[in-house]
PDB file of N, CA and C in Angstrom:
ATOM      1  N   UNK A   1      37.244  74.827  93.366  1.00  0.00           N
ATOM      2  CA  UNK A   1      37.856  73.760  94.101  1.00  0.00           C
ATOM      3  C   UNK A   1      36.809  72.696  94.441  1.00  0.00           C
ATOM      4  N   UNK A   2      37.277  71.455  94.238  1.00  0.00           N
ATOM      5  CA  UNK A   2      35.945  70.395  94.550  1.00  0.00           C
ATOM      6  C   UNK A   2      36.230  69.972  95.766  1.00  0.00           C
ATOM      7  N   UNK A   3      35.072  69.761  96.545  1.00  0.00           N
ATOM      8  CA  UNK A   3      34.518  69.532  97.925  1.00  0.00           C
ATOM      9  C   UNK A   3      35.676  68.319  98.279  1.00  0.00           C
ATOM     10  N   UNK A   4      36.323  68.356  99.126  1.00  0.00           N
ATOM     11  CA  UNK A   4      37.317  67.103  99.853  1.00  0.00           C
ATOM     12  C   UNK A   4      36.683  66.258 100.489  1.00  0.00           C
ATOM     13  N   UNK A   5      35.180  66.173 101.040  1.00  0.00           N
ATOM     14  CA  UNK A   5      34.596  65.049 101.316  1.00  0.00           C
ATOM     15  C   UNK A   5      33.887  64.523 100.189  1.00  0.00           C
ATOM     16  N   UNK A   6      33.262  64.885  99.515  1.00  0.00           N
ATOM     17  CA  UNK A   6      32.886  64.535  97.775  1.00  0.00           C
ATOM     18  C   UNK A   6      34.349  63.629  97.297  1.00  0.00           C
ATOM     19  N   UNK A   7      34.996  64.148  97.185  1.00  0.00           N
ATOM     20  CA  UNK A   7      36.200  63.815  96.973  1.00  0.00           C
ATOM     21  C   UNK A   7      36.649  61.816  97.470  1.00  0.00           C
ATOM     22  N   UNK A   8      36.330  62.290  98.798  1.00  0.00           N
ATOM     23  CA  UNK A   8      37.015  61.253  99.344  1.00  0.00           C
ATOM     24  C   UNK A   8      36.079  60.495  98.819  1.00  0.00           C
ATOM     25  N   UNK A   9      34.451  60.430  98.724  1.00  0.00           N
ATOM     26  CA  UNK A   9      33.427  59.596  99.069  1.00  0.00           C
ATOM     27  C   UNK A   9      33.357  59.124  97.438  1.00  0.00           C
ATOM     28  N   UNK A  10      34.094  59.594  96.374  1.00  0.00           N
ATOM     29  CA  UNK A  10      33.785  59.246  95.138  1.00  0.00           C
ATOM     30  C   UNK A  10      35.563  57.841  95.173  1.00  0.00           C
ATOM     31  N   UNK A  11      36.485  58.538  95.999  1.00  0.00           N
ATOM     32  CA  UNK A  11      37.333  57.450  96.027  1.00  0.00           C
ATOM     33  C   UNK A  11      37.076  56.432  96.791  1.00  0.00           C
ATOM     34  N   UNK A  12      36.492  56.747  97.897  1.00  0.00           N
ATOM     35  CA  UNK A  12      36.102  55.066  98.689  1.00  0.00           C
ATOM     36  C   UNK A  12      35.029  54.216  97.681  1.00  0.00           C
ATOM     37  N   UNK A  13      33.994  54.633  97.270  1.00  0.00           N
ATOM     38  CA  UNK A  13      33.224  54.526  95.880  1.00  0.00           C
ATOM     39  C   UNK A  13      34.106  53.394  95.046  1.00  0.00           C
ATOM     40  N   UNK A  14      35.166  53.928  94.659  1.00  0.00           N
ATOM     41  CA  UNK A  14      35.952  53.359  93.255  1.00  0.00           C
ATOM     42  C   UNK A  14      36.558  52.190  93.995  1.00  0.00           C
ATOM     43  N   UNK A  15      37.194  52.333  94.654  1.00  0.00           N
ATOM     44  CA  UNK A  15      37.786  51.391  95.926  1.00  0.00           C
ATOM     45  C   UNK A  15      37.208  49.966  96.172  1.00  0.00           C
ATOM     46  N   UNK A  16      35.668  50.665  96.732  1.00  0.00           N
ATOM     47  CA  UNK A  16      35.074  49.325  96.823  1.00  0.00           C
ATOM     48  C   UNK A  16      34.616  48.742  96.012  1.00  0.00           C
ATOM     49  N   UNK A  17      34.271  49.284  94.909  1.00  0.00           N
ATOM     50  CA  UNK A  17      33.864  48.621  93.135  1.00  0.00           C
ATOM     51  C   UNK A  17      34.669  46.762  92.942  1.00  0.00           C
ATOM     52  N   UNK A  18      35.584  47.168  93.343  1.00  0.00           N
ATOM     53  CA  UNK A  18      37.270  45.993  92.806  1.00  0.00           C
ATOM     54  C   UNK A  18      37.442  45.159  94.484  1.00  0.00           C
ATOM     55  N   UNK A  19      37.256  44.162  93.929  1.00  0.00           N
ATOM     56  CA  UNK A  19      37.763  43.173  95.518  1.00  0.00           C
ATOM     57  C   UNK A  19      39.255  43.401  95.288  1.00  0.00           C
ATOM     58  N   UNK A  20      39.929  43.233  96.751  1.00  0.00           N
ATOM     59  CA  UNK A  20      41.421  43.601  96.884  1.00  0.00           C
ATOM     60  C   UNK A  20      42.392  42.521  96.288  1.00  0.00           C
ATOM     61  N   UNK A  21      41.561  41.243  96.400  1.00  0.00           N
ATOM     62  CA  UNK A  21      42.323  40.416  95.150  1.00  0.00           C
ATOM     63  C   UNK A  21      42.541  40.350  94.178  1.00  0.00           C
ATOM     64  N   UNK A  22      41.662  41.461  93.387  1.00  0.00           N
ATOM     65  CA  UNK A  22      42.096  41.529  91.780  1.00  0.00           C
ATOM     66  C   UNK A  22      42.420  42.944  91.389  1.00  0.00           C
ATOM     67  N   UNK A  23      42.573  43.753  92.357  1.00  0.00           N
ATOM     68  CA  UNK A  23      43.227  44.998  92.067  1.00  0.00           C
ATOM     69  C   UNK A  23      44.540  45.353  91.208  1.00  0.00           C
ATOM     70  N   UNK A  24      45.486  43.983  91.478  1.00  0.00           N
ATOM     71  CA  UNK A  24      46.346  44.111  90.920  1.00  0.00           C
ATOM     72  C   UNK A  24      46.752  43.916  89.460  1.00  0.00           C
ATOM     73  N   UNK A  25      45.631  44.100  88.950  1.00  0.00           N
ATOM     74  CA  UNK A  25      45.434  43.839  87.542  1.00  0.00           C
ATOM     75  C   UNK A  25      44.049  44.553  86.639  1.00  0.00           C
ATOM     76  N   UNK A  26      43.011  44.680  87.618  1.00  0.00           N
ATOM     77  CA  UNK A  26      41.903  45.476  87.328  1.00  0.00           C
ATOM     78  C   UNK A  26      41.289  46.072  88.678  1.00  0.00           C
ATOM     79  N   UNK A  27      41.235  47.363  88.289  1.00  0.00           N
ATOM     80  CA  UNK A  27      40.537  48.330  89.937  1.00  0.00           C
ATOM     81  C   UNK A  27      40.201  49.929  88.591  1.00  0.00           C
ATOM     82  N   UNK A  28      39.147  49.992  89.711  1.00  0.00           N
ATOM     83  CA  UNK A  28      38.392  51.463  89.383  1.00  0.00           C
ATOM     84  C   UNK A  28      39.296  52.423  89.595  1.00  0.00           C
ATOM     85  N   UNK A  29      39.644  53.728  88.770  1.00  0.00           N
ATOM     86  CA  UNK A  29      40.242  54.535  88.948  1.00  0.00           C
ATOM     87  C   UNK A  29      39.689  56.158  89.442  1.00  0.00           C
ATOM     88  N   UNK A  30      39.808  57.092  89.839  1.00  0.00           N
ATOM     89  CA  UNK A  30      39.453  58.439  90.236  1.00  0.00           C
ATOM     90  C   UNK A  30      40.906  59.233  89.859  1.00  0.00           C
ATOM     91  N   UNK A  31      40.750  60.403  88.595  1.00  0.00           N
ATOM     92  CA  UNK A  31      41.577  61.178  88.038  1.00  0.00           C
ATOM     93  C   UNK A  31      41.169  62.487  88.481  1.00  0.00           C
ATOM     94  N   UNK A  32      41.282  63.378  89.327  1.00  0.00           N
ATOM     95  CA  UNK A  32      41.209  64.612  90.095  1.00  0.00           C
ATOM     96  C   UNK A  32      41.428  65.890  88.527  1.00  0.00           C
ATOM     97  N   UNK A  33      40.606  66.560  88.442  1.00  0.00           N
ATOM     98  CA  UNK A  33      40.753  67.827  88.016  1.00  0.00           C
ATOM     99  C   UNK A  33      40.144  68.773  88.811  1.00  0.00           C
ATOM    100  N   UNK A  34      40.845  70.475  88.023  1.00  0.00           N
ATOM    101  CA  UNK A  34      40.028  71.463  89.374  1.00  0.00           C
ATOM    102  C   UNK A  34      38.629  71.514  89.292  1.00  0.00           C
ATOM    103  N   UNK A  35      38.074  71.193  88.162  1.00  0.00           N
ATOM    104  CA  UNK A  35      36.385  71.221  88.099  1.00  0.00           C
ATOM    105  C   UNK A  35      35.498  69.949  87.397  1.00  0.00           C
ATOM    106  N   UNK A  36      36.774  68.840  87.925  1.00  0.00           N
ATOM    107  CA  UNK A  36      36.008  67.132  88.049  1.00  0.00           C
ATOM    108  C   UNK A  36      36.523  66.164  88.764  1.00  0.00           C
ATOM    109  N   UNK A  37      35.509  64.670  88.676  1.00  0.00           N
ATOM    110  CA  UNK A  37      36.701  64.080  88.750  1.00  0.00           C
ATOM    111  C   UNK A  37      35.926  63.016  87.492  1.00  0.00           C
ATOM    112  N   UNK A  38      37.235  62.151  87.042  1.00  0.00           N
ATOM    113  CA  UNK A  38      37.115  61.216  85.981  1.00  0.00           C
ATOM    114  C   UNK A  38      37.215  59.996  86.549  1.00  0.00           C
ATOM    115  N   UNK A  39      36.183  58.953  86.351  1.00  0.00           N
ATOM    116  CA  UNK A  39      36.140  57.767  86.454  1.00  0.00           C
ATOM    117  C   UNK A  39      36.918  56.350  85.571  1.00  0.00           C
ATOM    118  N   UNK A  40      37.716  56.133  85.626  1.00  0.00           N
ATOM    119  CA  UNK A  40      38.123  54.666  84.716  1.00  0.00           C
ATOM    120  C   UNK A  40      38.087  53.631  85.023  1.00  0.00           C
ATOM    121  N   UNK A  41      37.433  52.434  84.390  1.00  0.00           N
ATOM    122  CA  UNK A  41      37.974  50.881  84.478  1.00  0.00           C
ATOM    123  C   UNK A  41      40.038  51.029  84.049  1.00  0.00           C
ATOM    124  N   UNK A  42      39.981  50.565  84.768  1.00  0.00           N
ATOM    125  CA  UNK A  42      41.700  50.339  84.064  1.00  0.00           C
ATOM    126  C   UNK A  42      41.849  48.756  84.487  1.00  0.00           C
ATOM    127  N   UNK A  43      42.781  47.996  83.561  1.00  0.00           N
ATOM    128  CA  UNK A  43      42.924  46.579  83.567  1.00  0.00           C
ATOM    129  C   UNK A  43      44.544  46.790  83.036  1.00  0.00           C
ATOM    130  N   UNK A  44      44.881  45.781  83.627  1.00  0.00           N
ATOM    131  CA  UNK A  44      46.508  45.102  83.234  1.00  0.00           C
ATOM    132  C   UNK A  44      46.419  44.439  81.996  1.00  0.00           C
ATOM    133  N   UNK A  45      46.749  44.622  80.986  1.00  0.00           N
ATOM    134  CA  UNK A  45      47.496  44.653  79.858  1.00  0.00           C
ATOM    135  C   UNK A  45      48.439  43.976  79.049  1.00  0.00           C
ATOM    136  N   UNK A  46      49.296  43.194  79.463  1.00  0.00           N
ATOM    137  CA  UNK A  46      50.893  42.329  79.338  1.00  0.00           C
ATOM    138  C   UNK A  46      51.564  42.943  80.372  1.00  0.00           C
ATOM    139  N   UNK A  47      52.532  43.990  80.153  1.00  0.00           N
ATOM    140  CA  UNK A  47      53.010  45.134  81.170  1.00  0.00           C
ATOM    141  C   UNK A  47      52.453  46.084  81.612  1.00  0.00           C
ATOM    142  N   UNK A  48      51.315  46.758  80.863  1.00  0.00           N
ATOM    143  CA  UNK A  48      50.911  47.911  80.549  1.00  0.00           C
ATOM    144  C   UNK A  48      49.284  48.026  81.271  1.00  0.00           C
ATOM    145  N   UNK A  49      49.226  49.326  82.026  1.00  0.00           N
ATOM    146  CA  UNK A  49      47.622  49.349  82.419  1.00  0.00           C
ATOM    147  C   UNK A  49      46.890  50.325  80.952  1.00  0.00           C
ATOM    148  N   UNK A  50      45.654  49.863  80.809  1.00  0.00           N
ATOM    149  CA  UNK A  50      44.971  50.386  79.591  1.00  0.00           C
ATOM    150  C   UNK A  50      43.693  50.854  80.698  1.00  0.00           C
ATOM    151  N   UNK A  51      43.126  52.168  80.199  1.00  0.00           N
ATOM    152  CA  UNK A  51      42.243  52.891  80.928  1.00  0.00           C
ATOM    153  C   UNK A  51      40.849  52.959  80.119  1.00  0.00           C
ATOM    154  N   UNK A  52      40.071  52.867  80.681  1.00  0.00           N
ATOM    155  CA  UNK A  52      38.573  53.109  79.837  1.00  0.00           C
ATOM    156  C   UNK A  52      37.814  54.237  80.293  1.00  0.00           C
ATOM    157  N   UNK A  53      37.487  55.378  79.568  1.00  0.00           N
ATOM    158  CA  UNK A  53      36.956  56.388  80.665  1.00  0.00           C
ATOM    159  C   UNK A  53      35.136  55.879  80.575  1.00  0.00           C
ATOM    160  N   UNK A  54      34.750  55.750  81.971  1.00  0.00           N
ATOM    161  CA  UNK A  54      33.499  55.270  82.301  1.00  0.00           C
ATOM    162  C   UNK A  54      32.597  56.502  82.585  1.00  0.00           C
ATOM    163  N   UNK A  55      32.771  56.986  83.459  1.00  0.00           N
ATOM    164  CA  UNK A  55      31.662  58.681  83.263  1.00  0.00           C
ATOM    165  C   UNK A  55      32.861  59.875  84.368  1.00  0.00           C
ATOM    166  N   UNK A  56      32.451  60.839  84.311  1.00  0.00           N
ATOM    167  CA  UNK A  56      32.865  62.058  84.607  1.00  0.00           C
ATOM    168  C   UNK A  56      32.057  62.989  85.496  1.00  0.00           C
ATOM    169  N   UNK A  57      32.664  63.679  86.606  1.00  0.00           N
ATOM    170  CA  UNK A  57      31.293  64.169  87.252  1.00  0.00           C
ATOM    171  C   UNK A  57      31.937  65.578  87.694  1.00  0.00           C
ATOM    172  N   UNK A  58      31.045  66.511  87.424  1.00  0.00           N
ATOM    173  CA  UNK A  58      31.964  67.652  87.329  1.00  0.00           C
ATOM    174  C   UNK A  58      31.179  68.685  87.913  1.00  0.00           C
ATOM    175  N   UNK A  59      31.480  69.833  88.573  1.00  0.00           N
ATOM    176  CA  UNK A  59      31.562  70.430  89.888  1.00  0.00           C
ATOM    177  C   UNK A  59      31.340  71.479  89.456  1.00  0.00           C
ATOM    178  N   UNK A  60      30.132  72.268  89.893  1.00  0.00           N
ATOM    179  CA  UNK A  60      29.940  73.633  89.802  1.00  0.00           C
ATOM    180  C   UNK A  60      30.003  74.297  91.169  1.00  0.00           C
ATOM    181  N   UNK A  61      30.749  74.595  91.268  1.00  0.00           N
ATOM    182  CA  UNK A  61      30.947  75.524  92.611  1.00  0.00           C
ATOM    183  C   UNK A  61      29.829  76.616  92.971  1.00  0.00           C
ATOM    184  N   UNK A  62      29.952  77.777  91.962  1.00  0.00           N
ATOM    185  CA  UNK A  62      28.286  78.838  92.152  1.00  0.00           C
ATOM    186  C   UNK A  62      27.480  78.136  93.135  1.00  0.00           C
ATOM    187  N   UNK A  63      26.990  76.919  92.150  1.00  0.00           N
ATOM    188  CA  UNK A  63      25.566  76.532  92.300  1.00  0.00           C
ATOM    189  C   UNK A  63      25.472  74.971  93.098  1.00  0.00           C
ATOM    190  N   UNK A  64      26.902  74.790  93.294  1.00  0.00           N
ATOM    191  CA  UNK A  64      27.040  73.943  94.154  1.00  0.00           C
ATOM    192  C   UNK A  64      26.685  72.651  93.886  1.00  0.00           C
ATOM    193  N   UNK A  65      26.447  72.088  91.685  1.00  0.00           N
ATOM    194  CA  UNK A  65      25.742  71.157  91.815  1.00  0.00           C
ATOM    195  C   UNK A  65      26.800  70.117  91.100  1.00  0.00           C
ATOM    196  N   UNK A  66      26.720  69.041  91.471  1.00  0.00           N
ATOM    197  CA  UNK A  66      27.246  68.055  90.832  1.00  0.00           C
ATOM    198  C   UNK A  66      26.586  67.492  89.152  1.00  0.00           C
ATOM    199  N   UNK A  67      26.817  67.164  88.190  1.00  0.00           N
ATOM    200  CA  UNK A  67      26.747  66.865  87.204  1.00  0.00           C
ATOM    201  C   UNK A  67      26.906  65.529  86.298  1.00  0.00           C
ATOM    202  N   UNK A  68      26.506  64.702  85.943  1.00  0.00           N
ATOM    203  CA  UNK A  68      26.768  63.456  85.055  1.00  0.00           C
ATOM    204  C   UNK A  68      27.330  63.545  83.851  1.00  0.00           C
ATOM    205  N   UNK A  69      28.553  62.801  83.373  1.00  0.00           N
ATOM    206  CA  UNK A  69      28.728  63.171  82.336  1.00  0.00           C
ATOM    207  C   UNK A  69      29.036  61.566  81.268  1.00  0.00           C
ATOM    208  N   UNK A  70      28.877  61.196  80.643  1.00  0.00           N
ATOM    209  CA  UNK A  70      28.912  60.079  80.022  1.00  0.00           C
ATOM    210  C   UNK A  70      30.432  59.853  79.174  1.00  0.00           C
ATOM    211  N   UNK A  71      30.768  58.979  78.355  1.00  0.00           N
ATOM    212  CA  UNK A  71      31.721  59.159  77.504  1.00  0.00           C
ATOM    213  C   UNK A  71      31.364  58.717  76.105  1.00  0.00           C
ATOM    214  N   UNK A  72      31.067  59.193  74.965  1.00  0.00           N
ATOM    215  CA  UNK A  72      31.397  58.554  73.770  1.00  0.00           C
ATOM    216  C   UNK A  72      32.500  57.361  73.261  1.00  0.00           C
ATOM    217  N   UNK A  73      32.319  56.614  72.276  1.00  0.00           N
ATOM    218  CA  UNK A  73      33.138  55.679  71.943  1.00  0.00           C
ATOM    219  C   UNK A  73      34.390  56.269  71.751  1.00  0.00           C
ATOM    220  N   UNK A  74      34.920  57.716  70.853  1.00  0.00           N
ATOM    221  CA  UNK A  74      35.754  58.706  70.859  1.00  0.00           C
ATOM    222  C   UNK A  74      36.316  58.988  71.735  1.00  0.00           C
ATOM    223  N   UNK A  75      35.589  58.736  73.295  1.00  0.00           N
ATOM    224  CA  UNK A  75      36.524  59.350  74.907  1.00  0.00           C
ATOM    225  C   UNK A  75      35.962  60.835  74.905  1.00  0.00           C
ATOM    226  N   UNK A  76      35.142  61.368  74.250  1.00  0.00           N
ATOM    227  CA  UNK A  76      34.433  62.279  74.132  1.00  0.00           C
ATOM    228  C   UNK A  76      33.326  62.445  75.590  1.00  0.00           C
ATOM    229  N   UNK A  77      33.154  63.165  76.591  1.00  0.00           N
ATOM    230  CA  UNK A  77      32.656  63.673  77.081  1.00  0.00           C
ATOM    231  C   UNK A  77      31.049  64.090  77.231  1.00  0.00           C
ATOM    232  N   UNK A  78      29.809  63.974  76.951  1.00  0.00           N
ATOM    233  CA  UNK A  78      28.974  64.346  77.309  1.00  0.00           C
ATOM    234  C   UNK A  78      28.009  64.060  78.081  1.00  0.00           C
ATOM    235  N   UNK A  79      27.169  65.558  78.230  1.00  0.00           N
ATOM    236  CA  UNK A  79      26.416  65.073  79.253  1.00  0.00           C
ATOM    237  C   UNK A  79      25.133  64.671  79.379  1.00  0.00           C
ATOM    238  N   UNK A  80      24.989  63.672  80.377  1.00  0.00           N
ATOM    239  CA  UNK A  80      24.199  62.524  80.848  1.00  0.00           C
ATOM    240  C   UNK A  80      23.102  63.202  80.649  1.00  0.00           C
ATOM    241  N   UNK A  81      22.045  62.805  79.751  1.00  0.00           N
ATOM    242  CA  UNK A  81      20.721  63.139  79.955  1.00  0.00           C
ATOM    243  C   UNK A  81      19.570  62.791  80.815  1.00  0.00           C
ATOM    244  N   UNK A  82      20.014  61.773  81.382  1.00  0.00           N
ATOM    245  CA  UNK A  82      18.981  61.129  82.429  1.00  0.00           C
ATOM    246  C   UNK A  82      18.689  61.696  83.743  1.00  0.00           C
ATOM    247  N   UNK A  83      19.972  62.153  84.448  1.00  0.00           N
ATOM    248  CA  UNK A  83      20.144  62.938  85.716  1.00  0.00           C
ATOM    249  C   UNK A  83      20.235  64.388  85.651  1.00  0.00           C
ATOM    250  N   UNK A  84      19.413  65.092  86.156  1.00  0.00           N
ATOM    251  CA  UNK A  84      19.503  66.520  86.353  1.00  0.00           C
ATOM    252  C   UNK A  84      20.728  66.579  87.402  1.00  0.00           C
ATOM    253  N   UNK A  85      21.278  67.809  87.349  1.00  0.00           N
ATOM    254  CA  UNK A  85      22.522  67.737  88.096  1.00  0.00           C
ATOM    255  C   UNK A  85      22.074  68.023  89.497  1.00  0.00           C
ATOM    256  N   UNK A  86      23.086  67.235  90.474  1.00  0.00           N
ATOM    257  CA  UNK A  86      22.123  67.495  92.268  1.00  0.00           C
ATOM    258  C   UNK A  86      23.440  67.632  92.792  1.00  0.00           C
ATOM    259  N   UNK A  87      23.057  68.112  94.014  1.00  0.00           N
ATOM    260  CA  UNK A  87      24.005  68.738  95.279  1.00  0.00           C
ATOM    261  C   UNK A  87      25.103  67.371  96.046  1.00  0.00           C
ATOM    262  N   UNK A  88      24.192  66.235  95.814  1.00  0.00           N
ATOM    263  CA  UNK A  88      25.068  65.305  96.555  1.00  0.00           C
ATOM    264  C   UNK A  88      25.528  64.124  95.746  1.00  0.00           C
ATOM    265  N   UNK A  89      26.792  63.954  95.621  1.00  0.00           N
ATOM    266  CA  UNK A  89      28.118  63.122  94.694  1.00  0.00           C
ATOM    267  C   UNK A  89      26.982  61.857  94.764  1.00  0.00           C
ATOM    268  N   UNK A  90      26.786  61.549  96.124  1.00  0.00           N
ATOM    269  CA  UNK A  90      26.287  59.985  96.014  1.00  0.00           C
ATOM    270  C   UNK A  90      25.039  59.580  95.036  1.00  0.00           C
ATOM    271  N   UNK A  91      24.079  60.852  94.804  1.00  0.00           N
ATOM    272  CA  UNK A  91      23.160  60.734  93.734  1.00  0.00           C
ATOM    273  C   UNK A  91      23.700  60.074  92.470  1.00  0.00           C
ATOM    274  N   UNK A  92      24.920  60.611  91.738  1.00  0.00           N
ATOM    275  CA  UNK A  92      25.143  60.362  90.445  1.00  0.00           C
ATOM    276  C   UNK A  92      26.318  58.821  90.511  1.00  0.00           C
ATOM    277  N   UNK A  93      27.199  58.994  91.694  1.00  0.00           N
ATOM    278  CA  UNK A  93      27.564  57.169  92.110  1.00  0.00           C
ATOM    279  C   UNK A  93      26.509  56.073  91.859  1.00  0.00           C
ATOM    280  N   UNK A  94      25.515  56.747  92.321  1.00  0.00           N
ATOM    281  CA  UNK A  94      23.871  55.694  92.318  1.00  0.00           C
ATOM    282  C   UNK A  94      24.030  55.153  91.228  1.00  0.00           C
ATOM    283  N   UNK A  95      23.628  56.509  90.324  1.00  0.00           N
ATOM    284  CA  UNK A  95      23.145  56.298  88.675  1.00  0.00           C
ATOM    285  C   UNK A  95      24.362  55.291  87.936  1.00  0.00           C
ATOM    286  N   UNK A  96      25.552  55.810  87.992  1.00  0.00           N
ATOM    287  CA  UNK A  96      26.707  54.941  87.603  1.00  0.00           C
ATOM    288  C   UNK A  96      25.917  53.552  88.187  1.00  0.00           C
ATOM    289  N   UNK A  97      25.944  53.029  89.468  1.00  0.00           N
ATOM    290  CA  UNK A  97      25.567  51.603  89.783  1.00  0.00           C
ATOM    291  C   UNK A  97      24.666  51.296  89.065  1.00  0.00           C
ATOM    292  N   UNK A  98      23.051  51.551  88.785  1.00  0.00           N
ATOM    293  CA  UNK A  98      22.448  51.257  88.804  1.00  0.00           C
ATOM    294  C   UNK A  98      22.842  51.142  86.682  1.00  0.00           C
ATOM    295  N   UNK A  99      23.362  51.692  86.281  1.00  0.00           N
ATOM    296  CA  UNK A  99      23.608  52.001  84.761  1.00  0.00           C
ATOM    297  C   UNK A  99      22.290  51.351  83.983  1.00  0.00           C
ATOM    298  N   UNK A 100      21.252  52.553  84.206  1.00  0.00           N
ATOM    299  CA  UNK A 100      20.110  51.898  83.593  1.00  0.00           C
ATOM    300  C   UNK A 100      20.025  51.581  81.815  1.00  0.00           C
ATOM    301  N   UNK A 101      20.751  52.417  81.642  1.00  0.00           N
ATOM    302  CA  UNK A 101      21.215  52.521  79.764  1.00  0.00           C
ATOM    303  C   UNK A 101      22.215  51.775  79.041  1.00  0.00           C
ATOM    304  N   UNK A 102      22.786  50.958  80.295  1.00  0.00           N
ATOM    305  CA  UNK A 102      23.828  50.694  80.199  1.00  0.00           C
ATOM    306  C   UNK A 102      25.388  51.319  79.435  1.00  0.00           C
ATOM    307  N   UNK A 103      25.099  52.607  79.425  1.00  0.00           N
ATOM    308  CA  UNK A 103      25.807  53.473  79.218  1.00  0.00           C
ATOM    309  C   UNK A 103      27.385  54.271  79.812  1.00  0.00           C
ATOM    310  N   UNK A 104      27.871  53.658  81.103  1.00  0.00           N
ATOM    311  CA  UNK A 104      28.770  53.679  81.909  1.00  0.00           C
ATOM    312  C   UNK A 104      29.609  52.152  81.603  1.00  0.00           C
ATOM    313  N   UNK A 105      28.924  51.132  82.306  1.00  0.00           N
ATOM    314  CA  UNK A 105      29.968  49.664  82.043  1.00  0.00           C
ATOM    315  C   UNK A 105      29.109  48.741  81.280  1.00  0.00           C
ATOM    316  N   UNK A 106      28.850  48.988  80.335  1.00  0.00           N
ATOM    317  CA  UNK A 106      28.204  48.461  78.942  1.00  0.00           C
ATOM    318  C   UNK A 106      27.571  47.490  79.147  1.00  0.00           C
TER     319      UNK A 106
END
């Protein structure tokens, strides 16, 4: 089960990414699984929202550590070589900001 303050602190995170004036057409997304959560750009479309998966951060319970995970052009999944995996969500939020590889928002 992933931590509910992790949780919250990766959605206020996405939240504040997008000013509230253009949400209605482009805002950061947070997709909940039992052992992640998934990050997307999503943008309005004509009718339609289109999703981009931006990175993935995924939850080891045992060991209590959080994880980086990148996406391939495919939507393929792997993981971030730059960050060793750490205990606190806001470490790997950082790395997303700071996208030294430009590897998250291109």
């Amino acid at each position: 089960m992933l931590p509910e303050h992790d949780v919250e602190t990766v959605r206020r995170w996405a939240e504040a990414l997008t000013p509230a004036e253009v949400r209605d057409r482009s805002r950061a997304e947070v997709e909940l699984a039992p052992r992640s959560l998934t990050i997307y750009e999503s943008s309005l479309m004509g009718d339609q929202w289109i999703r981009v998966s931006v990175a993935r951060l995924g939850w080891s319970g045992p060991s209590k550590l959080w994880t980086l995970y990148r996406f391939d052009s495919n939507s393929k999944a792997h993981r971030y070589e730059f960050l060793e995996p750490r205990k606190r969500v806001t470490d790997l939020l950082d790395e997303i900001d700071d996208d030294p590889t430009f590897i998250f928002w291109g």
